[in-house]
PDB file of N, CA and C in Angstrom:
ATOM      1  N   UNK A   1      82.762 111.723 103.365  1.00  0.00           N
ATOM      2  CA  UNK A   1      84.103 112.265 103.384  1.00  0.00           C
ATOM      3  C   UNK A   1      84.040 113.733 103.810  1.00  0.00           C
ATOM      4  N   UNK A   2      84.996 114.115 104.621  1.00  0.00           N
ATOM      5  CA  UNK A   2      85.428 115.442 105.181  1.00  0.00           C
ATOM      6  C   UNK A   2      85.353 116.751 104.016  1.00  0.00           C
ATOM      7  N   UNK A   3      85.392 117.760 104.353  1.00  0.00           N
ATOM      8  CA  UNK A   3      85.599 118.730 103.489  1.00  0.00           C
ATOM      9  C   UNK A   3      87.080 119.133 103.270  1.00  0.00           C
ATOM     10  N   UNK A   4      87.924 118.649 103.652  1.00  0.00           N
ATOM     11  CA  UNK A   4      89.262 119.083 103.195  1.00  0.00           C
ATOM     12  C   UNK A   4      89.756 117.941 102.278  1.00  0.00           C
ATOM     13  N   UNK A   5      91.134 118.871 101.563  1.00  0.00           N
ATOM     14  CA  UNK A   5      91.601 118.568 100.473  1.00  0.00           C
ATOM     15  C   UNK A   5      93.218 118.340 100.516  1.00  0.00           C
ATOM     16  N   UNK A   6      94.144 117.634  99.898  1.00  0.00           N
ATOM     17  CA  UNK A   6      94.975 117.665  99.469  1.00  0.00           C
ATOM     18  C   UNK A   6      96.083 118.723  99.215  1.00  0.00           C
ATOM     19  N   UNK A   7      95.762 119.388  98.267  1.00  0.00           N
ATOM     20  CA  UNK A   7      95.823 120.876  97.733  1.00  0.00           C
ATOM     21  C   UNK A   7      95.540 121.872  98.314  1.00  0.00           C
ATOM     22  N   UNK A   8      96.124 122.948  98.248  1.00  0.00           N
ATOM     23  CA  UNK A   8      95.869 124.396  98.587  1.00  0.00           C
ATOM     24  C   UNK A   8      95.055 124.958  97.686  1.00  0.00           C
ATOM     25  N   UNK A   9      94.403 126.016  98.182  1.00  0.00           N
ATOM     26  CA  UNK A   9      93.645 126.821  96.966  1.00  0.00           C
ATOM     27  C   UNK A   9      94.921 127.601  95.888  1.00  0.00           C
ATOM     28  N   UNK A  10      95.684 127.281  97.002  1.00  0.00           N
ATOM     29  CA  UNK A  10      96.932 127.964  96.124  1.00  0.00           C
ATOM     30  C   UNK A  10      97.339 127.199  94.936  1.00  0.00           C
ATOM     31  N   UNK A  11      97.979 126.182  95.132  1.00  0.00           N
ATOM     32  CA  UNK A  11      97.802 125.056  94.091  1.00  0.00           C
ATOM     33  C   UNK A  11      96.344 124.832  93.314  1.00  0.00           C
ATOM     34  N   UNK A  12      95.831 124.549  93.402  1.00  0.00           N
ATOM     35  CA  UNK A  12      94.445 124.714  93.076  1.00  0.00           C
ATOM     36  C   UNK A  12      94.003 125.705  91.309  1.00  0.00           C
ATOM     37  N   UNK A  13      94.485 127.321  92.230  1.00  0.00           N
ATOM     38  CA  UNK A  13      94.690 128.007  91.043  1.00  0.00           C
ATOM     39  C   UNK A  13      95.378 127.844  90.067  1.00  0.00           C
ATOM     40  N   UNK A  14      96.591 127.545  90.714  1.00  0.00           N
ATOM     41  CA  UNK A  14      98.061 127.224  89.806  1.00  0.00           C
ATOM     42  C   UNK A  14      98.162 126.327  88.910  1.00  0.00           C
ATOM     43  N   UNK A  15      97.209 125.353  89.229  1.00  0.00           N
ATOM     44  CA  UNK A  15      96.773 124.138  88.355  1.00  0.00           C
ATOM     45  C   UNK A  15      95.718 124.409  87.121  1.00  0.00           C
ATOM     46  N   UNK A  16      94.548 125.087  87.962  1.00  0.00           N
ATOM     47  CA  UNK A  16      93.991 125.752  86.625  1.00  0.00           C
ATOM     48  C   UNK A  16      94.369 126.812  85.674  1.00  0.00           C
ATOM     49  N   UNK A  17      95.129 127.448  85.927  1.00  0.00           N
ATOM     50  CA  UNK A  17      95.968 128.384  85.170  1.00  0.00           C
ATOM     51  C   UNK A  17      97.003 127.976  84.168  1.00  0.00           C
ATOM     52  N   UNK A  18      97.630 126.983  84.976  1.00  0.00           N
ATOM     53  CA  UNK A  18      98.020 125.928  83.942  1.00  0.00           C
ATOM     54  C   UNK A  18      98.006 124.950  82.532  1.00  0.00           C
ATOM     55  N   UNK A  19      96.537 124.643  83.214  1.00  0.00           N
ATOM     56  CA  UNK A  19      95.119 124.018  81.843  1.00  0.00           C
ATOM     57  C   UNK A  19      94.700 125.461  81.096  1.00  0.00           C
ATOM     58  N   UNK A  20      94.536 126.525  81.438  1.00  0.00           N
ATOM     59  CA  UNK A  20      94.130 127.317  80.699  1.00  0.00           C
ATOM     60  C   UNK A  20      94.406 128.950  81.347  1.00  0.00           C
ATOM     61  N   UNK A  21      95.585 129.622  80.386  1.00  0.00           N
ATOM     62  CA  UNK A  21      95.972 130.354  80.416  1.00  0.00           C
ATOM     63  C   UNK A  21      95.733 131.675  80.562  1.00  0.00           C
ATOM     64  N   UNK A  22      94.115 131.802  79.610  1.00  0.00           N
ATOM     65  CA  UNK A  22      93.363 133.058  79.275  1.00  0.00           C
ATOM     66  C   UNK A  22      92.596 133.208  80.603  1.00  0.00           C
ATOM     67  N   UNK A  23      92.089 132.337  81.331  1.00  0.00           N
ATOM     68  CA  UNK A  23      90.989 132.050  81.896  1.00  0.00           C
ATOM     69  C   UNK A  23      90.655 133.369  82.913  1.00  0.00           C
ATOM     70  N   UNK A  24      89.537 133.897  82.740  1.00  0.00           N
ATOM     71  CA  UNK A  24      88.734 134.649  83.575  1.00  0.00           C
ATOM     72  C   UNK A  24      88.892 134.213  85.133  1.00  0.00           C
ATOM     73  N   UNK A  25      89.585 135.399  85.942  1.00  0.00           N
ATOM     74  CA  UNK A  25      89.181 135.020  87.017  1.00  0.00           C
ATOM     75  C   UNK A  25      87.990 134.679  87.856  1.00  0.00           C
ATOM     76  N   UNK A  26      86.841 135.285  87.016  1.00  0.00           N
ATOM     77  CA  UNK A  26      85.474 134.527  88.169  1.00  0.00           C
ATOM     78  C   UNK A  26      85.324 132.667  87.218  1.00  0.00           C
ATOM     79  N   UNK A  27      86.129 132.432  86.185  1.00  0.00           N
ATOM     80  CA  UNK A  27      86.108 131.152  85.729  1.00  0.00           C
ATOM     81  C   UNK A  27      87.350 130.202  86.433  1.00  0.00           C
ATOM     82  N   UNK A  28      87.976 130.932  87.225  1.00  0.00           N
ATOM     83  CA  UNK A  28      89.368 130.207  88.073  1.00  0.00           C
ATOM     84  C   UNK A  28      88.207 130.349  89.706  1.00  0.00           C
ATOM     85  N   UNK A  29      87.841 130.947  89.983  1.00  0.00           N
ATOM     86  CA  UNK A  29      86.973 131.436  91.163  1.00  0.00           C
ATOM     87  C   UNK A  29      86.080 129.861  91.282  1.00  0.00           C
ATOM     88  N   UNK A  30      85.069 130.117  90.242  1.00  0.00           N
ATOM     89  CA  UNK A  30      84.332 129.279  90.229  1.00  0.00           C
ATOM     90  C   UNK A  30      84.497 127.450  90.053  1.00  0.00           C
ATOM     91  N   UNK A  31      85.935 127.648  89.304  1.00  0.00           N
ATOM     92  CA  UNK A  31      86.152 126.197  89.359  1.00  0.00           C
ATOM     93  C   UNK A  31      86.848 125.776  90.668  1.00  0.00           C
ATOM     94  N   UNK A  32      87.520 126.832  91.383  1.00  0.00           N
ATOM     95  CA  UNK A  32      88.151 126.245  92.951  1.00  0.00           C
ATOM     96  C   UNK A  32      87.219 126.762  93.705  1.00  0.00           C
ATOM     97  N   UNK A  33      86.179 127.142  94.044  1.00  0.00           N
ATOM     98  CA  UNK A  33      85.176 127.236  94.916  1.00  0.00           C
ATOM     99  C   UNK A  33      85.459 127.943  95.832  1.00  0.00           C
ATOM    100  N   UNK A  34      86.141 129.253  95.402  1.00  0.00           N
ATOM    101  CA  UNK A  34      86.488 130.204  96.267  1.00  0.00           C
ATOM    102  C   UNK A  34      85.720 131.642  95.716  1.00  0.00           C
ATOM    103  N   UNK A  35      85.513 132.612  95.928  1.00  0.00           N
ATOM    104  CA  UNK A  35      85.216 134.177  95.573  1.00  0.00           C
ATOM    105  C   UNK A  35      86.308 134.708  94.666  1.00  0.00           C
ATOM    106  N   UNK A  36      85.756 135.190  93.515  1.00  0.00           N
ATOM    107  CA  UNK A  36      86.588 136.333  92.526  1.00  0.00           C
ATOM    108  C   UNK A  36      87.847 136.621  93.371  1.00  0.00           C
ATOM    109  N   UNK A  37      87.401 137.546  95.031  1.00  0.00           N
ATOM    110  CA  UNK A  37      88.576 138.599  95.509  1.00  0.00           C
ATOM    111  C   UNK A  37      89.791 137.914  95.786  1.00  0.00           C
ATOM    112  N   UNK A  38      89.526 136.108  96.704  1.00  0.00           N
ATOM    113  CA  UNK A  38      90.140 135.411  97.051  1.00  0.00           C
ATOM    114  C   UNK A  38      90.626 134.827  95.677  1.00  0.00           C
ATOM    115  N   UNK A  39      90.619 134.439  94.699  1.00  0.00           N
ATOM    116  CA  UNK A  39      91.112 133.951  93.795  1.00  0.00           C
ATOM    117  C   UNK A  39      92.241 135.469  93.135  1.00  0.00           C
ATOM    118  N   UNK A  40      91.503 136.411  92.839  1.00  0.00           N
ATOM    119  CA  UNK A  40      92.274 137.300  92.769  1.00  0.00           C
ATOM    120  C   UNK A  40      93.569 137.635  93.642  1.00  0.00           C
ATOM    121  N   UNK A  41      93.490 137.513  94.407  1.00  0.00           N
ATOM    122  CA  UNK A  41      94.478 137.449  96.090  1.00  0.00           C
ATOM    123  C   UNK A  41      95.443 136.679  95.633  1.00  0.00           C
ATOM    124  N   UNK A  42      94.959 135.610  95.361  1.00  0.00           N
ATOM    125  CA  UNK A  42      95.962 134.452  95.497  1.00  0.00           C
ATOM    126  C   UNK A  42      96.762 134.534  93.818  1.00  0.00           C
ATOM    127  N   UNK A  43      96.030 135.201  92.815  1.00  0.00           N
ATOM    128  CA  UNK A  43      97.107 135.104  91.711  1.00  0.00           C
ATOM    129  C   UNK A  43      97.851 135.840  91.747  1.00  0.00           C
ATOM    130  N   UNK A  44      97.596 137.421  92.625  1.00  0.00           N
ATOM    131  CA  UNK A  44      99.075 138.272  93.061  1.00  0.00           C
ATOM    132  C   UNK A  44      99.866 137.561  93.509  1.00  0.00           C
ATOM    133  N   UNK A  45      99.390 136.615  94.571  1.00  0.00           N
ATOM    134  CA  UNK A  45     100.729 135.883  95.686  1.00  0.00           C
ATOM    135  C   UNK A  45     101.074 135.535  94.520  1.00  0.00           C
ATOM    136  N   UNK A  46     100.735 134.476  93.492  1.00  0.00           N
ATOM    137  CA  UNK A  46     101.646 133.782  92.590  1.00  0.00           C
ATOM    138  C   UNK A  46     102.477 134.394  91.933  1.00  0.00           C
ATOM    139  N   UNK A  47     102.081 135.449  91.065  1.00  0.00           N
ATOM    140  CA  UNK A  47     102.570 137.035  90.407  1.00  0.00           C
ATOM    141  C   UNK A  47     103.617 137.169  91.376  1.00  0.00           C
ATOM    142  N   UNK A  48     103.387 137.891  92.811  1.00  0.00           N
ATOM    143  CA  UNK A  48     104.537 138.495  93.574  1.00  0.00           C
ATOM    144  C   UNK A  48     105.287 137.234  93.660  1.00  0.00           C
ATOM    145  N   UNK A  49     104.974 136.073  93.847  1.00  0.00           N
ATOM    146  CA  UNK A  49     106.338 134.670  94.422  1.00  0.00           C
ATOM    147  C   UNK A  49     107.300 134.623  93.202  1.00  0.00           C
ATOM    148  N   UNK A  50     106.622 134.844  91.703  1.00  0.00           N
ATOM    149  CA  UNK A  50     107.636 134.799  90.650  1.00  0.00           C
ATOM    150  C   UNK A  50     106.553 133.160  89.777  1.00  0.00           C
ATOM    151  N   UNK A  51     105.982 132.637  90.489  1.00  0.00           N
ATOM    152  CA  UNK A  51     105.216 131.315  90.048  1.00  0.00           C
ATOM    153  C   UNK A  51     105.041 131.657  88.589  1.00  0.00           C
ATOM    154  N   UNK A  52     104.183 132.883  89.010  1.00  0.00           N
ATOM    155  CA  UNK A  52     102.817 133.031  87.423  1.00  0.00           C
ATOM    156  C   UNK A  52     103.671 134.499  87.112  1.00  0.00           C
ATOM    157  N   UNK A  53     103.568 134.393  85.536  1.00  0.00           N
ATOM    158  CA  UNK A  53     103.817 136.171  84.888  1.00  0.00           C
ATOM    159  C   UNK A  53     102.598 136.641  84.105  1.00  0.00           C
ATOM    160  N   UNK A  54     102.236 137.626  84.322  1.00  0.00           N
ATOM    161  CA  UNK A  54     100.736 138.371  84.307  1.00  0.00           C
ATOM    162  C   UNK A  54     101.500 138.982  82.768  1.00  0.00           C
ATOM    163  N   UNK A  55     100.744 138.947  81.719  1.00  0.00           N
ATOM    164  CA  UNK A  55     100.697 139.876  80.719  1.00  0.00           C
ATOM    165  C   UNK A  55      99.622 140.412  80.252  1.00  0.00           C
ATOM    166  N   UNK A  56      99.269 141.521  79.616  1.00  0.00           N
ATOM    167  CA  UNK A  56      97.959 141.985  79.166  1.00  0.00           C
ATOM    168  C   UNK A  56      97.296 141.280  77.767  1.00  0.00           C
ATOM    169  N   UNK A  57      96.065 141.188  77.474  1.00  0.00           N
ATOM    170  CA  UNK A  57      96.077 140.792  76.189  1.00  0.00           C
ATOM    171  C   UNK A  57      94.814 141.805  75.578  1.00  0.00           C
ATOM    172  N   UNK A  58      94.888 142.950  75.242  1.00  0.00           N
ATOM    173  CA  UNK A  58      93.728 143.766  75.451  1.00  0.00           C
ATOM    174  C   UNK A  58      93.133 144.252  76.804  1.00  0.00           C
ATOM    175  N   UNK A  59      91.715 143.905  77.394  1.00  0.00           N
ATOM    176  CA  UNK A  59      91.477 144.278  78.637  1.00  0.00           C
ATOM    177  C   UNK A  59      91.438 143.122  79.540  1.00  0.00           C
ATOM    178  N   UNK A  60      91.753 141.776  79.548  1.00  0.00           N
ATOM    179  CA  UNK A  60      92.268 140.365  79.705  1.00  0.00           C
ATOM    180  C   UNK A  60      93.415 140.785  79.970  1.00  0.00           C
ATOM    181  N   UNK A  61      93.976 139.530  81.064  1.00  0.00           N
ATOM    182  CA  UNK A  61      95.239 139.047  81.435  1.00  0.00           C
ATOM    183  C   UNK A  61      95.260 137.504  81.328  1.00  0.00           C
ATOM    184  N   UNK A  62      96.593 137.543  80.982  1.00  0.00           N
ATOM    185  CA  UNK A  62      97.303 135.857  80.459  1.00  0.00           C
ATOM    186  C   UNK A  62      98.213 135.279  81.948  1.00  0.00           C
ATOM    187  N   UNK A  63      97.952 134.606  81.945  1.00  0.00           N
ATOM    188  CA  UNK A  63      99.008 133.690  83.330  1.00  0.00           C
ATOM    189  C   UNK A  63      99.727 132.929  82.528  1.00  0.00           C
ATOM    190  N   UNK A  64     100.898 132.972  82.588  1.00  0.00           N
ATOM    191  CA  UNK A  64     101.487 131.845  82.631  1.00  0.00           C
ATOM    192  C   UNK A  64     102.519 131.281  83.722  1.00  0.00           C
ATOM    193  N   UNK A  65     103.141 129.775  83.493  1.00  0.00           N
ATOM    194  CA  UNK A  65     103.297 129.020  84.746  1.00  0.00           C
ATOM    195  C   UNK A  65     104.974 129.659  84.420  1.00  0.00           C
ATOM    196  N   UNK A  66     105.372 129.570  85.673  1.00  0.00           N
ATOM    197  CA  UNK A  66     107.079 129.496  85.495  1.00  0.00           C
ATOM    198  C   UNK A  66     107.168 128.025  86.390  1.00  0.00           C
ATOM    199  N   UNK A  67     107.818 127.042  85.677  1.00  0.00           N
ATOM    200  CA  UNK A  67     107.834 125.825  85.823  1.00  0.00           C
ATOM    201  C   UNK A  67     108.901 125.484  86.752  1.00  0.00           C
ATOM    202  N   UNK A  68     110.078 125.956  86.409  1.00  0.00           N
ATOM    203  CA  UNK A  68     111.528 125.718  86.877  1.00  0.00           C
ATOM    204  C   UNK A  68     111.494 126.036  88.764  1.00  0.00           C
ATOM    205  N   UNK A  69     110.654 126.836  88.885  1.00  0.00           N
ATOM    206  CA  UNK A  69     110.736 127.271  90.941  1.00  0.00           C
ATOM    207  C   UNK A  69     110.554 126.170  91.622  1.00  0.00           C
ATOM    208  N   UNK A  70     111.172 126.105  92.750  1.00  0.00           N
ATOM    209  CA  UNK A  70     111.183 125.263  93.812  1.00  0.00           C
ATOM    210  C   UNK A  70     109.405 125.003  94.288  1.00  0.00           C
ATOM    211  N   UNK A  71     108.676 124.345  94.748  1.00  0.00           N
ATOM    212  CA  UNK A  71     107.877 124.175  95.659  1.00  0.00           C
ATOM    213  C   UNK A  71     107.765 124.722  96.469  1.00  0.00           C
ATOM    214  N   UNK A  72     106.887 125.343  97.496  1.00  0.00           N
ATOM    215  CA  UNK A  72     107.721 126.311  98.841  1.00  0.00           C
ATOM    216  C   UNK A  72     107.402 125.573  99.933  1.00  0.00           C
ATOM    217  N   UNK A  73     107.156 124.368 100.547  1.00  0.00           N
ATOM    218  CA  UNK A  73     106.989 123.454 101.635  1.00  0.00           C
ATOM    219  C   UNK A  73     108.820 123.210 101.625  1.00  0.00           C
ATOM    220  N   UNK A  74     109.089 122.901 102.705  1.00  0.00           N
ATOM    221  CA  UNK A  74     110.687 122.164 102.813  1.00  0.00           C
ATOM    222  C   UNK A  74     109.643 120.888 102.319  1.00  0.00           C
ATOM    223  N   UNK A  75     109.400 119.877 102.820  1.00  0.00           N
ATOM    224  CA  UNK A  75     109.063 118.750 102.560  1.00  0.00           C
ATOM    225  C   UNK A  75     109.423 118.371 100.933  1.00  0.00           C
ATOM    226  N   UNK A  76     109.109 119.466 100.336  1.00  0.00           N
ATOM    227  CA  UNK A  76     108.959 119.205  98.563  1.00  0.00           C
ATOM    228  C   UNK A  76     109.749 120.554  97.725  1.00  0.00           C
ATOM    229  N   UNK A  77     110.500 121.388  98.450  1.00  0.00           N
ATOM    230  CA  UNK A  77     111.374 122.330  97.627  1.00  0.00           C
ATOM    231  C   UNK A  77     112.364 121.523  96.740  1.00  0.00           C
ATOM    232  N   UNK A  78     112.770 120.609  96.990  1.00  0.00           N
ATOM    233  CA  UNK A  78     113.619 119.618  96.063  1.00  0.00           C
ATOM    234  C   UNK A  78     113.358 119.374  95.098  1.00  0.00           C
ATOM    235  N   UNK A  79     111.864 120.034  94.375  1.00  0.00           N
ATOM    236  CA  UNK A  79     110.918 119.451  93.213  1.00  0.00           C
ATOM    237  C   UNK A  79     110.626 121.136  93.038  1.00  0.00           C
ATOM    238  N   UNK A  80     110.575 120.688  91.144  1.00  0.00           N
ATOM    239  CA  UNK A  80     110.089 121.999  91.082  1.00  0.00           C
ATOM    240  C   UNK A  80     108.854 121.867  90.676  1.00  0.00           C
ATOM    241  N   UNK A  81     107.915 123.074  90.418  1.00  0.00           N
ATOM    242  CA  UNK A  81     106.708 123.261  90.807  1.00  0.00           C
ATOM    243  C   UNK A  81     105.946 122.553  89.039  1.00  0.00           C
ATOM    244  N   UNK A  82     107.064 122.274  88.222  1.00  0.00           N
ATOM    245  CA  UNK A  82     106.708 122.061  87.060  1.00  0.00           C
ATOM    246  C   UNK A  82     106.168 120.513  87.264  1.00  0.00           C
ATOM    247  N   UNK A  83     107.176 119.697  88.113  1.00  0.00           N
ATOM    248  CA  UNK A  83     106.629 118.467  88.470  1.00  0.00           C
ATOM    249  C   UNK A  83     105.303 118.054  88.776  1.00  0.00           C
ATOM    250  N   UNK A  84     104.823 119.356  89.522  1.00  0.00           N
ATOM    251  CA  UNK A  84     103.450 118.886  90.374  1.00  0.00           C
ATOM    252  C   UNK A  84     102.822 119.403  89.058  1.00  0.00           C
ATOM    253  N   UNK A  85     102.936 120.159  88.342  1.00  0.00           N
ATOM    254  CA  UNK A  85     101.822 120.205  87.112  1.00  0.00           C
ATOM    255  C   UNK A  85     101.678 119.350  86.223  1.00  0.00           C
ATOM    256  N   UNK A  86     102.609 119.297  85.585  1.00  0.00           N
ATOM    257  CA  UNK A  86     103.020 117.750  84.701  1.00  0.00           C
ATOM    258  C   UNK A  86     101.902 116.442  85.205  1.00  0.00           C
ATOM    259  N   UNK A  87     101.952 116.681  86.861  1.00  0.00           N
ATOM    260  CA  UNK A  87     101.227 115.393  87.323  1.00  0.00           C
ATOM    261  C   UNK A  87      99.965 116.155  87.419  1.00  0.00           C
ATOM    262  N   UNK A  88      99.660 116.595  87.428  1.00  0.00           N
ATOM    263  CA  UNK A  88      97.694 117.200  87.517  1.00  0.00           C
ATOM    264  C   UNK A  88      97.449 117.865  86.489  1.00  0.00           C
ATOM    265  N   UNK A  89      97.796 118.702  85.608  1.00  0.00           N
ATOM    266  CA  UNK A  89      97.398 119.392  84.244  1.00  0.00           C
ATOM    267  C   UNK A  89      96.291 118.455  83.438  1.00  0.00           C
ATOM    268  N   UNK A  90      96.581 117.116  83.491  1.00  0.00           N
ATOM    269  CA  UNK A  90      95.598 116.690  82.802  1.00  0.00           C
ATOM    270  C   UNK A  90      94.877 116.623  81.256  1.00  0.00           C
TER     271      UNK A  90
END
């Protein structure tokens, strides 16, 4: 089988962040098989889209999901993003 996937790394994160809230970014890095910077990258995009809200917890940050947003493909904006977690959270 090919090396591509389904999922975005974007999704990807969003999913593990999901399962676990606290999680270290080189532990979100390492489970989507991307680099710290690129995983880092991509939880601003989520942060800046409104997806994820960043809070501090000491020298840690907390993600959490905002469920209620659209999808951002037309294909699937009709669904919100809580749907696709619900189905992969696991």
């Amino acid at each position: 089988m090919g090396q591509w996937t389904f999922l975005t790394n974007h999704a990807h994160v969003l999913i593990y962040v999901a399962r676990d809230p606290g999680a270290r970014v080189r532990e979100i890095a390492d489970a989507v098989g991307i680099t710290e910077r690129t995983a880092q990258g991509i939880l601003t995009d989520l942060v800046d889209s409104g997806y994820l809200r960043r809070t501090k917890e000491g020298r840690r940050n907390r993600y959490d999901c905002v469920e209620d947003l659209p999808l951002r493909h037309p294909l699937e904006s009709n669904h919100p993003v809580g749907e696709l977690l619900r189905a992969l959270r696991g």
